[in-house]
Protein backbone atom coordinates (compact mmCIF):
# COMPACT_ATOMS: atom_id res chain seq x y z
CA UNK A 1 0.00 0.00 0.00
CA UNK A 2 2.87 2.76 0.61
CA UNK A 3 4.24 2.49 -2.65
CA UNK A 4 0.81 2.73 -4.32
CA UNK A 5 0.66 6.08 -2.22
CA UNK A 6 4.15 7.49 -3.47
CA UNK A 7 3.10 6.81 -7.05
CA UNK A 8 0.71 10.27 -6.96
CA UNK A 9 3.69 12.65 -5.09
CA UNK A 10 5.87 11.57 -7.57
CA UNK A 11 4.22 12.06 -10.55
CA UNK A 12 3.02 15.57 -8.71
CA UNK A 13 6.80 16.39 -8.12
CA UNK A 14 8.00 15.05 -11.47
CA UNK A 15 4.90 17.74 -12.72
CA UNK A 16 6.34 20.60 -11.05
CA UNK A 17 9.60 20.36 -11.72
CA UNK A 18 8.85 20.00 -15.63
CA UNK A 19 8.16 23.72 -15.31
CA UNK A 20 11.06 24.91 -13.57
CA UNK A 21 14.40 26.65 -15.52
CA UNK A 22 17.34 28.16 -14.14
CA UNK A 23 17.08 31.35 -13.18
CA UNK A 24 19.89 33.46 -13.02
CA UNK A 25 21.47 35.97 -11.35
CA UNK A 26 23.85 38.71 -10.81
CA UNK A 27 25.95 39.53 -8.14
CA UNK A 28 25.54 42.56 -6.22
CA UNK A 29 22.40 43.37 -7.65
CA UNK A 30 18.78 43.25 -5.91
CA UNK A 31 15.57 42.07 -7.89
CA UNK A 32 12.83 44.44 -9.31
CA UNK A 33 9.48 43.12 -10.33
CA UNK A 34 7.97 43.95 -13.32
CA UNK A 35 5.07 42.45 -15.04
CA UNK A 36 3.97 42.38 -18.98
CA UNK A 37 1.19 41.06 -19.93
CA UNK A 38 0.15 40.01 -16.31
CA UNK A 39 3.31 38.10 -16.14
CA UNK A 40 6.04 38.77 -13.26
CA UNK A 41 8.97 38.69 -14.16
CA UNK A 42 12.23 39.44 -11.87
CA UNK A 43 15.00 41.79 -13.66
CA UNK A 44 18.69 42.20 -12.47
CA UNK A 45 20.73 44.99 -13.61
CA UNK A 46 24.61 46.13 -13.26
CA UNK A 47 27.54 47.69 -15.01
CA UNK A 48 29.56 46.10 -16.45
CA UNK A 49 33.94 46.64 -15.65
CA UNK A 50 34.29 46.94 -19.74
CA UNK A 51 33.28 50.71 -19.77
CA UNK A 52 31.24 53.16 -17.98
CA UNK A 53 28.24 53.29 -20.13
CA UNK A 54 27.68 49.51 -20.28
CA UNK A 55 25.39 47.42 -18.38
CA UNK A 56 24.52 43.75 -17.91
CA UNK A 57 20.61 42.93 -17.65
CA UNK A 58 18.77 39.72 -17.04
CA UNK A 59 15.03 39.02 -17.41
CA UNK A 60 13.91 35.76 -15.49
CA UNK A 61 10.17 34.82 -14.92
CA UNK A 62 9.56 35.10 -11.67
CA UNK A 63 6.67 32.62 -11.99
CA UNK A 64 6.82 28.77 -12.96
CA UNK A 65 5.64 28.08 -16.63
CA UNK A 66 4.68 24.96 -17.95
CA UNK A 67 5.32 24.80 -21.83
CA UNK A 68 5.78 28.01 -22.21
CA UNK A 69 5.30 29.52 -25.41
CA UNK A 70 9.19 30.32 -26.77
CA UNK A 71 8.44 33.22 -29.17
CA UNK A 72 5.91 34.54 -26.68
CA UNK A 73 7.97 34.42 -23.63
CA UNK A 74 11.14 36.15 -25.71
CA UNK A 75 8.49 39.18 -26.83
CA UNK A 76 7.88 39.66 -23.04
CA UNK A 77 11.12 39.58 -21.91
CA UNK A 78 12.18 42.09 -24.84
CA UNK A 79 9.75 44.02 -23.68
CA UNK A 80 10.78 44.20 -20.12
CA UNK A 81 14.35 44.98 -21.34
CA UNK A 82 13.73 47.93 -23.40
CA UNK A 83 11.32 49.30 -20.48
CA UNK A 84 14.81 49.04 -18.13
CA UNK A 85 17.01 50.39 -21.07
CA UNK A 86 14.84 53.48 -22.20
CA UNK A 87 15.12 54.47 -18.24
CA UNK A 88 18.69 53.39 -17.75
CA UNK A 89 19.68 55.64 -20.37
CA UNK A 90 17.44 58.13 -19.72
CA UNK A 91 15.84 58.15 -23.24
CA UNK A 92 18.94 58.23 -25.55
CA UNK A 93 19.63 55.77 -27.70
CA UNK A 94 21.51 52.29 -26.91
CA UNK A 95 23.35 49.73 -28.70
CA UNK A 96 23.06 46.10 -27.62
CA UNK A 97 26.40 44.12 -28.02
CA UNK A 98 24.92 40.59 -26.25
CA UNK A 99 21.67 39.57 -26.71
CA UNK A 100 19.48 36.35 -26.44
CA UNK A 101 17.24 33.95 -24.09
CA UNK A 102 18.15 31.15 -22.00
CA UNK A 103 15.45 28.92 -21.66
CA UNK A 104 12.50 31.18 -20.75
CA UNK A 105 15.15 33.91 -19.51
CA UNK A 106 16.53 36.84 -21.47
CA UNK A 107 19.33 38.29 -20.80
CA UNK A 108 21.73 41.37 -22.75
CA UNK A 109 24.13 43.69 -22.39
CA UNK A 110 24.02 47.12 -23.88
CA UNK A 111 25.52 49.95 -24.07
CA UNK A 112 23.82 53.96 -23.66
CA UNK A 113 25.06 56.05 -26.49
């Protein structure tokens, strides 16, 4: 009878861990929320030591997502990024050198003109 009982919690665990990625981070930076499209999503931000103008920016969900939509979730996080460059740079233009998703995750690094 116990192993009949496991069978459920594992298939519950196995369940919830299908919708997990990694979620990255940066070091010396705090989290700010943000949500797009009623989605919350978690968004580090630093400068980089390369030169004074350039930063490094993640975008992680900051909710689980089971099969996520991949061209969806990369709008969203684009979305969150330029909101975080156009006030980094304080409306002038930017170039991004680094750009791209991991997993559900975007992440770049771009410089203000």
């Amino acid at each position: 009878m116990r192993s009949s009982r496991l069978v459920p919690v594992a298939a519950a665990v196995a369940l919830m861990l299908a919708g997990c990625y990694e979620v990255g981070s940066l070091d010396g930076t705090q989290v700010e929320l943000i949500r797009v499209d009623a989605r919350q999503f978690q968004v580090r931000l630093r400068r980089t030591d390369i030169a004074p103008n350039q930063w490094r920016l993640e975008v992680n969900r900051a909710t689980i997502v089971i099969n996520p939509d991949m061209e969806l979730e990369s709008q969203r996080g684009r979305e969150v990024a330029r909101r975080i460059m156009d006030r980094t740079c304080r409306g002038r233009p930017y170039s991004q050198s680094v750009e791209g998703m991991r997993g559900i995750n975007y992440y770049t690094v771009f410089t203000c003109e």
